[in-house]
C-alpha atoms as a PDB file:
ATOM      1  CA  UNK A   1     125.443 101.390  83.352  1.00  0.00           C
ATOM      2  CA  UNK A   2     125.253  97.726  83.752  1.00  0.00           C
ATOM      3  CA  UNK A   3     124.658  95.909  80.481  1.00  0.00           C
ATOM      4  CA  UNK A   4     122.039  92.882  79.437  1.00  0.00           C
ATOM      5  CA  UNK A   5     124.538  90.384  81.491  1.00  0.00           C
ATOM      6  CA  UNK A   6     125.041  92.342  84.309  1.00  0.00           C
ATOM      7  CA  UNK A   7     121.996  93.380  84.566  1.00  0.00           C
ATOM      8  CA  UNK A   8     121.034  89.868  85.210  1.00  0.00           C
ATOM      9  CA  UNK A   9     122.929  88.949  87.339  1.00  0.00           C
ATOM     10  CA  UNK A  10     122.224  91.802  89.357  1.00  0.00           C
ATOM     11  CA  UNK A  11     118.679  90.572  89.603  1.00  0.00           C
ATOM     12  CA  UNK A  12     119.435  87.199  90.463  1.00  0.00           C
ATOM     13  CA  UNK A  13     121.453  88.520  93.223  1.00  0.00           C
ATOM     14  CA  UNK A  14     118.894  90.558  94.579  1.00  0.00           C
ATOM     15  CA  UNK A  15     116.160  87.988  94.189  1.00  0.00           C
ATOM     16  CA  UNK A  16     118.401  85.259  96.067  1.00  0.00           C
ATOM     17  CA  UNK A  17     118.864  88.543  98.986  1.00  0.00           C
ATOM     18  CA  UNK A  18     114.914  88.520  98.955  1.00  0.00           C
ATOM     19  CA  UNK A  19     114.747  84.774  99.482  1.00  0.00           C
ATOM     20  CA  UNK A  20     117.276  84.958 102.777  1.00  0.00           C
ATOM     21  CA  UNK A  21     115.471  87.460 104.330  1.00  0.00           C
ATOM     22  CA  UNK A  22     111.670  85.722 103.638  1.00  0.00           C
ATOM     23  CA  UNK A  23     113.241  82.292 104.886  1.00  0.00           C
ATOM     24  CA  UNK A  24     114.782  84.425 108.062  1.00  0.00           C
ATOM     25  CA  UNK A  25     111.996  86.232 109.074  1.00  0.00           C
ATOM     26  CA  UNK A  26     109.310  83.359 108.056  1.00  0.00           C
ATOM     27  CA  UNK A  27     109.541  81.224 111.274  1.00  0.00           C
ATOM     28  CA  UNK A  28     108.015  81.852 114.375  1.00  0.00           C
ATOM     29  CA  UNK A  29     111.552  83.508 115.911  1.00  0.00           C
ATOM     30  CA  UNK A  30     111.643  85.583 113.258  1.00  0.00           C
ATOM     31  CA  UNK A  31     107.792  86.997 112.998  1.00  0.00           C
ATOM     32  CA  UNK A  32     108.529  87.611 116.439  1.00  0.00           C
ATOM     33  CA  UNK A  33     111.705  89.670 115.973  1.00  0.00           C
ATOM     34  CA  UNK A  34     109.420  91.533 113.255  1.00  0.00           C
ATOM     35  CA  UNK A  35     106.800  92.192 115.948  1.00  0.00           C
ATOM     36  CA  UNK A  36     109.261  93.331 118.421  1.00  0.00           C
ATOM     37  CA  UNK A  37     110.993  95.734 115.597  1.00  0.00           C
ATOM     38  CA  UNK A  38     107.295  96.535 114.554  1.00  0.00           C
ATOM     39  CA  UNK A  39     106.057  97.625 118.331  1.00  0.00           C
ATOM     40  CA  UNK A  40     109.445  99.747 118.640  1.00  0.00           C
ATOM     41  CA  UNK A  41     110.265 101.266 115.283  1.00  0.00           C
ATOM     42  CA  UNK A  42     107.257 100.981 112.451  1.00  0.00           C
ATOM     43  CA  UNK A  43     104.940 102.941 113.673  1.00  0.00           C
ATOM     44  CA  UNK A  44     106.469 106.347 115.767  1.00  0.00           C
ATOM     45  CA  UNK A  45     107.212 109.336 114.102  1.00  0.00           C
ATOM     46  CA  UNK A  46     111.060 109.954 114.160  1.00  0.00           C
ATOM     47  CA  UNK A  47     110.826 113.703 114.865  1.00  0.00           C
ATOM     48  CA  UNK A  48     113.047 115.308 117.745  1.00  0.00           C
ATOM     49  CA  UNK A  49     114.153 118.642 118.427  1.00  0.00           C
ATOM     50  CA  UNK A  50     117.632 117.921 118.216  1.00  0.00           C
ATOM     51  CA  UNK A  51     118.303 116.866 115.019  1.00  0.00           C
ATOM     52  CA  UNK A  52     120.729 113.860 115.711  1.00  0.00           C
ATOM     53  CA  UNK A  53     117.971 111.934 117.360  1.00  0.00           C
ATOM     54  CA  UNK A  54     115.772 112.484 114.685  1.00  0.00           C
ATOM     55  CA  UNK A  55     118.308 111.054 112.199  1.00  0.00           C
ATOM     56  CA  UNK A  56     118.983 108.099 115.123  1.00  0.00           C
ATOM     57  CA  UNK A  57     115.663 107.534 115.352  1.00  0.00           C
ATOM     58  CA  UNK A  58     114.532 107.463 111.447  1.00  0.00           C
ATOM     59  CA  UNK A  59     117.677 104.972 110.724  1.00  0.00           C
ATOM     60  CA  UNK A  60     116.054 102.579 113.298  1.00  0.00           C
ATOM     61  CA  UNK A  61     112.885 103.132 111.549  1.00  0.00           C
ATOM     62  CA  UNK A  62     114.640 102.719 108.419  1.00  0.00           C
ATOM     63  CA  UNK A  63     116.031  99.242 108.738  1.00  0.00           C
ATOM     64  CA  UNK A  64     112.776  97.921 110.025  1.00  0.00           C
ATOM     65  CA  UNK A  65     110.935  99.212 106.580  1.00  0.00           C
ATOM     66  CA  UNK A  66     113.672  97.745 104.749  1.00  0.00           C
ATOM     67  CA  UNK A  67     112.968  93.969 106.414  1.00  0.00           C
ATOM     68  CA  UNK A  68     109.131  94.757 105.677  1.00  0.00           C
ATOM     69  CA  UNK A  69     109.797  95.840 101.893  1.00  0.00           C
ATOM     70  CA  UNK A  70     112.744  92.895 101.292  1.00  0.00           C
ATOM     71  CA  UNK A  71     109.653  90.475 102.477  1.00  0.00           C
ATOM     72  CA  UNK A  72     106.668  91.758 100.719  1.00  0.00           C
ATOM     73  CA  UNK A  73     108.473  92.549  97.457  1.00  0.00           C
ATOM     74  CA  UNK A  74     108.489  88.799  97.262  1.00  0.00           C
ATOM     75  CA  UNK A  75     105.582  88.073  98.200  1.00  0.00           C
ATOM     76  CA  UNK A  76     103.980  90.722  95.396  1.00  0.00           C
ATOM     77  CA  UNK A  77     106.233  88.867  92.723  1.00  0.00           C
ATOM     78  CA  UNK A  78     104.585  85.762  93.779  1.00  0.00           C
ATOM     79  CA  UNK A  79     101.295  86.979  93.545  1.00  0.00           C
ATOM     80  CA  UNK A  80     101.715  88.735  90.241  1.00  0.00           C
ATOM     81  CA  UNK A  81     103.051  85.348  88.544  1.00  0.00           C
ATOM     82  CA  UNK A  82     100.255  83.393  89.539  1.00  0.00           C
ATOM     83  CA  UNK A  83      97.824  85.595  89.415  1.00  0.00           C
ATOM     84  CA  UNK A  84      96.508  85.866  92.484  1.00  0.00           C
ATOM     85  CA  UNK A  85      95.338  88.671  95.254  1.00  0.00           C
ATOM     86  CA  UNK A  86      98.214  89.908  97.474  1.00  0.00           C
ATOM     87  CA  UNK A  87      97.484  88.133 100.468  1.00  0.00           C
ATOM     88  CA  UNK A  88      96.973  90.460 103.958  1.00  0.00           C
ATOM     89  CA  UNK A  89      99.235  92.216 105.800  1.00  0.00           C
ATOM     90  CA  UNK A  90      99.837  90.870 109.288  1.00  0.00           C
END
């Protein structure tokens, strides 16, 4: 278990991680990669009969909810230090 330093720095790692991929998928190439990877993966159910192409299928899914999570969980810090309402989702 990481102590009080680690810790830390652990943080600060992940919050620089959260910057890159807000400043990445903030410009206009990169809401329309997120659109693209939104139309094709964020919103189909992963389930096949054969069981490798369901586990294909929800890893594809699963990277595109990671972008989408690494983005908004900055976005919610934001809000939450200044006080203010979550702006909408896209």
């Amino acid at each position: 278990m990481p102590d009080a330093e680690e810790f830390e720095g652990l943080h600060k790692e992940h919050a620089e991680l959260v910057e890159n991929y807000k400043e990445c998928f903030s410009t206009k190439a990169g809401e329309k990669v997120l659109e693209d990877l939104k139309a094709a993966y964020g919103n189909r159910m992963s389930y096949s009969p054969d069981s490798h192409d369901t586990a294909y299928k929800e890893g594809q899914r699963s990277m595109y909810l990671r972008i989408i999570n690494m983005i908004t969980e900055r976005k919610e810090q934001y809000c939450q230090q200044q006080h203010r309402p979550l702006p909408p989702n896209r």
